[in-house]
N, C-alpha and C. Protein backbone atom coordinates (compact mmCIF):
# COMPACT_ATOMS: atom_id res chain seq x y z
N UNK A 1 -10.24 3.07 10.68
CA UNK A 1 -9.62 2.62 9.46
C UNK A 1 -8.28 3.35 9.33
N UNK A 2 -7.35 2.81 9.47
CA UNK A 2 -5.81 3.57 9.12
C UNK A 2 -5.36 3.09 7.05
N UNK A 3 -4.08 3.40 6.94
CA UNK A 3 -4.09 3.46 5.34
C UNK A 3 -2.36 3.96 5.23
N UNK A 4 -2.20 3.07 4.43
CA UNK A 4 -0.46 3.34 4.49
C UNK A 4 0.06 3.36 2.63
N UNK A 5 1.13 3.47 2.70
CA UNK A 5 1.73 3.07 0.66
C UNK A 5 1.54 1.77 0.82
N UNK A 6 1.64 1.30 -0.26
CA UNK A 6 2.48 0.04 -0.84
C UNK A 6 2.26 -0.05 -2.50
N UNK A 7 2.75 -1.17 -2.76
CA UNK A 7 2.73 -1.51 -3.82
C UNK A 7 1.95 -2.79 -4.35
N UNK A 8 0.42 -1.93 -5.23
CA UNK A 8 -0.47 -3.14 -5.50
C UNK A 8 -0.09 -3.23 -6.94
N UNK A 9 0.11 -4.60 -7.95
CA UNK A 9 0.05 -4.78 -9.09
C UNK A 9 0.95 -4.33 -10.04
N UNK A 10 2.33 -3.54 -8.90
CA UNK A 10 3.37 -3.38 -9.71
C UNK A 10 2.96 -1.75 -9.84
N UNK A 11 1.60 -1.21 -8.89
CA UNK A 11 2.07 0.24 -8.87
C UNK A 11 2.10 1.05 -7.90
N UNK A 12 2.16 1.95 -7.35
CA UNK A 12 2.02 3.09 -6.15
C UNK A 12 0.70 2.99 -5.73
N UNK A 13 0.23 2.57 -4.71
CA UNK A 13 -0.80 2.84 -3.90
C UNK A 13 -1.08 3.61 -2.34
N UNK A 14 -2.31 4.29 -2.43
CA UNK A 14 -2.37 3.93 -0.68
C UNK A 14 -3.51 2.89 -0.54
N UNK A 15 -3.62 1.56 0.43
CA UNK A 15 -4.36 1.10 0.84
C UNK A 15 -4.55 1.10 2.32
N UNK A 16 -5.94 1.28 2.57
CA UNK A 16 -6.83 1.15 3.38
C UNK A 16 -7.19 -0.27 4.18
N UNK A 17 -7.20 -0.11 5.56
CA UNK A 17 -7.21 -1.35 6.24
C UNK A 17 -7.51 -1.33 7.72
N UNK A 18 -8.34 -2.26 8.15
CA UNK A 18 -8.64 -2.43 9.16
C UNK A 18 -7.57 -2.65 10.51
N UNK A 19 -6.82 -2.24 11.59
CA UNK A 19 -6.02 -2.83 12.20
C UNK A 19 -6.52 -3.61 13.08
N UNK A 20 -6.32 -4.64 13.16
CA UNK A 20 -6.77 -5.77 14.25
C UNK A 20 -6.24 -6.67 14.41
N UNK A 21 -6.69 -8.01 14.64
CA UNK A 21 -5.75 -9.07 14.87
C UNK A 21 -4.86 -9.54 13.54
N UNK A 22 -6.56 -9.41 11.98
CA UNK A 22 -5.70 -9.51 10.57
C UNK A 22 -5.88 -8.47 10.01
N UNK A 23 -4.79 -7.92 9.51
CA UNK A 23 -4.68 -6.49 8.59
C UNK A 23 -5.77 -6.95 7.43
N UNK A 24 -6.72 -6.48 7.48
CA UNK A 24 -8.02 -6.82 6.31
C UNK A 24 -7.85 -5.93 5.54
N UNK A 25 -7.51 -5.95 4.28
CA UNK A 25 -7.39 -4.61 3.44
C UNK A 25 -8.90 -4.55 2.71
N UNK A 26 -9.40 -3.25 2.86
CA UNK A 26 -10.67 -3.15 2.74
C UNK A 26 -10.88 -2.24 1.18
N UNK A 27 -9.10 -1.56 0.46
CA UNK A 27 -9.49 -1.25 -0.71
C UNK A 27 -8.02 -0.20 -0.97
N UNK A 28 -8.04 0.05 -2.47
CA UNK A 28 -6.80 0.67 -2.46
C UNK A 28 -6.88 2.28 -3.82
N UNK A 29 -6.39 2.80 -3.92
CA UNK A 29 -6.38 3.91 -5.07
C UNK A 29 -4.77 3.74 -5.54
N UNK A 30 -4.70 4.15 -6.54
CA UNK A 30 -3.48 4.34 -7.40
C UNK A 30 -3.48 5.88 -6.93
N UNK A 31 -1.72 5.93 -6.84
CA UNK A 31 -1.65 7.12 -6.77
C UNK A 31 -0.08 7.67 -7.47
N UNK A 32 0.07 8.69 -7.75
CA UNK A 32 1.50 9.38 -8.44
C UNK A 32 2.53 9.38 -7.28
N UNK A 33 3.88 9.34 -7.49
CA UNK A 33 4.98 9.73 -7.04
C UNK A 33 5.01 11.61 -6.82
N UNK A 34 4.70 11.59 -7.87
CA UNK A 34 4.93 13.30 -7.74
C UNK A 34 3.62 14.39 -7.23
N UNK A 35 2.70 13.76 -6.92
CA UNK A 35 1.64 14.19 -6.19
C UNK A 35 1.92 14.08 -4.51
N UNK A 36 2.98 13.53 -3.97
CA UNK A 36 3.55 14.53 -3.12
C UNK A 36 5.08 14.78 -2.74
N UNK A 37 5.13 16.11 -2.36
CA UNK A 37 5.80 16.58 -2.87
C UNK A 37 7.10 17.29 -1.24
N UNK A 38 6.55 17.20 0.17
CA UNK A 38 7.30 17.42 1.52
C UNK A 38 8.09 16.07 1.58
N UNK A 39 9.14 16.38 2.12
CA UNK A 39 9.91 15.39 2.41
C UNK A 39 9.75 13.68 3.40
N UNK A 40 8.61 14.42 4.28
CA UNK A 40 7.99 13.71 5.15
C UNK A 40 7.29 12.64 4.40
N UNK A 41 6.64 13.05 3.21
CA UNK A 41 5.96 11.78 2.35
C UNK A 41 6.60 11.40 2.00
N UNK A 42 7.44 11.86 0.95
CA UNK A 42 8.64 11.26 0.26
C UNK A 42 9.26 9.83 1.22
N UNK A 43 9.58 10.48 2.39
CA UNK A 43 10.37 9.40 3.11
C UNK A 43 9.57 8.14 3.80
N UNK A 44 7.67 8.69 3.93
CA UNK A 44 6.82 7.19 4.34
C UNK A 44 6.87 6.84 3.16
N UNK A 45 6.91 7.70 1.96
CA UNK A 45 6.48 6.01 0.59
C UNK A 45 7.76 5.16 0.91
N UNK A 46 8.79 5.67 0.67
CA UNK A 46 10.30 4.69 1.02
C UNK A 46 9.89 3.67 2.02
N UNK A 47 9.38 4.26 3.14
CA UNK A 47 9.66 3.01 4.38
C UNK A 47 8.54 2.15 3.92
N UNK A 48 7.34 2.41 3.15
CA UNK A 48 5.93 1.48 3.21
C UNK A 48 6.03 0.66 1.84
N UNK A 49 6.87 1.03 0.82
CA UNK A 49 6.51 0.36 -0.10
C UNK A 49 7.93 -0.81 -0.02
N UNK A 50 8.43 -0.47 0.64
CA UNK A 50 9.48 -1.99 1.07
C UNK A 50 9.07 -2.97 2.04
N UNK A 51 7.91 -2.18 2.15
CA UNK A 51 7.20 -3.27 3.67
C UNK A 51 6.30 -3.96 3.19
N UNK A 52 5.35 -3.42 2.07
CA UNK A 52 3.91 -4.09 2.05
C UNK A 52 3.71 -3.83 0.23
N UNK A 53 3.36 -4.87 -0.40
CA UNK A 53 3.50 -5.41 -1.89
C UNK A 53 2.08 -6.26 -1.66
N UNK A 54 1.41 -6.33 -2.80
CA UNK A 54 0.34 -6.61 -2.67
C UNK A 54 -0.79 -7.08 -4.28
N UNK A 55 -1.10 -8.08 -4.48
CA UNK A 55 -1.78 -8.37 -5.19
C UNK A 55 -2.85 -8.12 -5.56
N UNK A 56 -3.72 -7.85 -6.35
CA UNK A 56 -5.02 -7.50 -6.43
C UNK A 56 -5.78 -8.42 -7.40
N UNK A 57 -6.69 -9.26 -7.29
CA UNK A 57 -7.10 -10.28 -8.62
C UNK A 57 -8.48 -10.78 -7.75
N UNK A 58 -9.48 -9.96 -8.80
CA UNK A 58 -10.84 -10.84 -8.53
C UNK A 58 -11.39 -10.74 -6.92
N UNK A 59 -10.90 -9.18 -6.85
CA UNK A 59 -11.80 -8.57 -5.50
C UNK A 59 -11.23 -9.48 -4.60
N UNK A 60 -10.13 -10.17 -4.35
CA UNK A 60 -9.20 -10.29 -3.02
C UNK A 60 -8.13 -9.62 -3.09
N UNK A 61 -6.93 -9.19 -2.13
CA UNK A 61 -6.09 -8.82 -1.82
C UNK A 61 -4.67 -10.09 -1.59
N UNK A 62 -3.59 -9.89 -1.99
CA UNK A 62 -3.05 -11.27 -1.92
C UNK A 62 -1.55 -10.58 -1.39
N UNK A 63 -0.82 -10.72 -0.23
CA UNK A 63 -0.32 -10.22 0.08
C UNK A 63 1.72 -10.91 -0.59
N UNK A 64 2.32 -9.94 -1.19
CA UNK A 64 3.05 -10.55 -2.16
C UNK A 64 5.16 -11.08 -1.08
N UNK A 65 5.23 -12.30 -1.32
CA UNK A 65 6.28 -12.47 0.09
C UNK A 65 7.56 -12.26 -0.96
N UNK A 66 8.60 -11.71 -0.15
CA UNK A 66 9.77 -12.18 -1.38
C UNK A 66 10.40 -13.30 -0.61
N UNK A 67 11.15 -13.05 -1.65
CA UNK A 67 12.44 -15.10 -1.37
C UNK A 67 13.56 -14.46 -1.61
């Protein structure tokens, strides 16, 4: 199981996910900005939460596209 940022529901997450042929997201936690605090995090939330946006409604995962 690997687990990266993004952004579920308009807030800071890490979610959890299967890697395989489909990224199955298997579940997510809310988490703070300021709960961490090395530069090294700082700079994966930047790269992950521009990558992966994400819906949450009624125990599916809905993966969010922009235009």
């Amino acid at each position: 199981m690997n687990w990266c940022f993004a952004i579920v529901n308009g807030c800071l997450a890490e979610i959890y996910f299967d890697k395989g042929k489909k990224h199955k997201v298997f579940g997510h936690c809310y988490v703070r900005l300021n709960e961490y605090k090395t530069k090294k995090e700082q700079d994966m939330i930047k790269v992950d939460i521009k990558r992966f946006r994400f819906t949450y409604r009624k125990g599916k995962y809905k993966e969010d596209t922009k235009t």
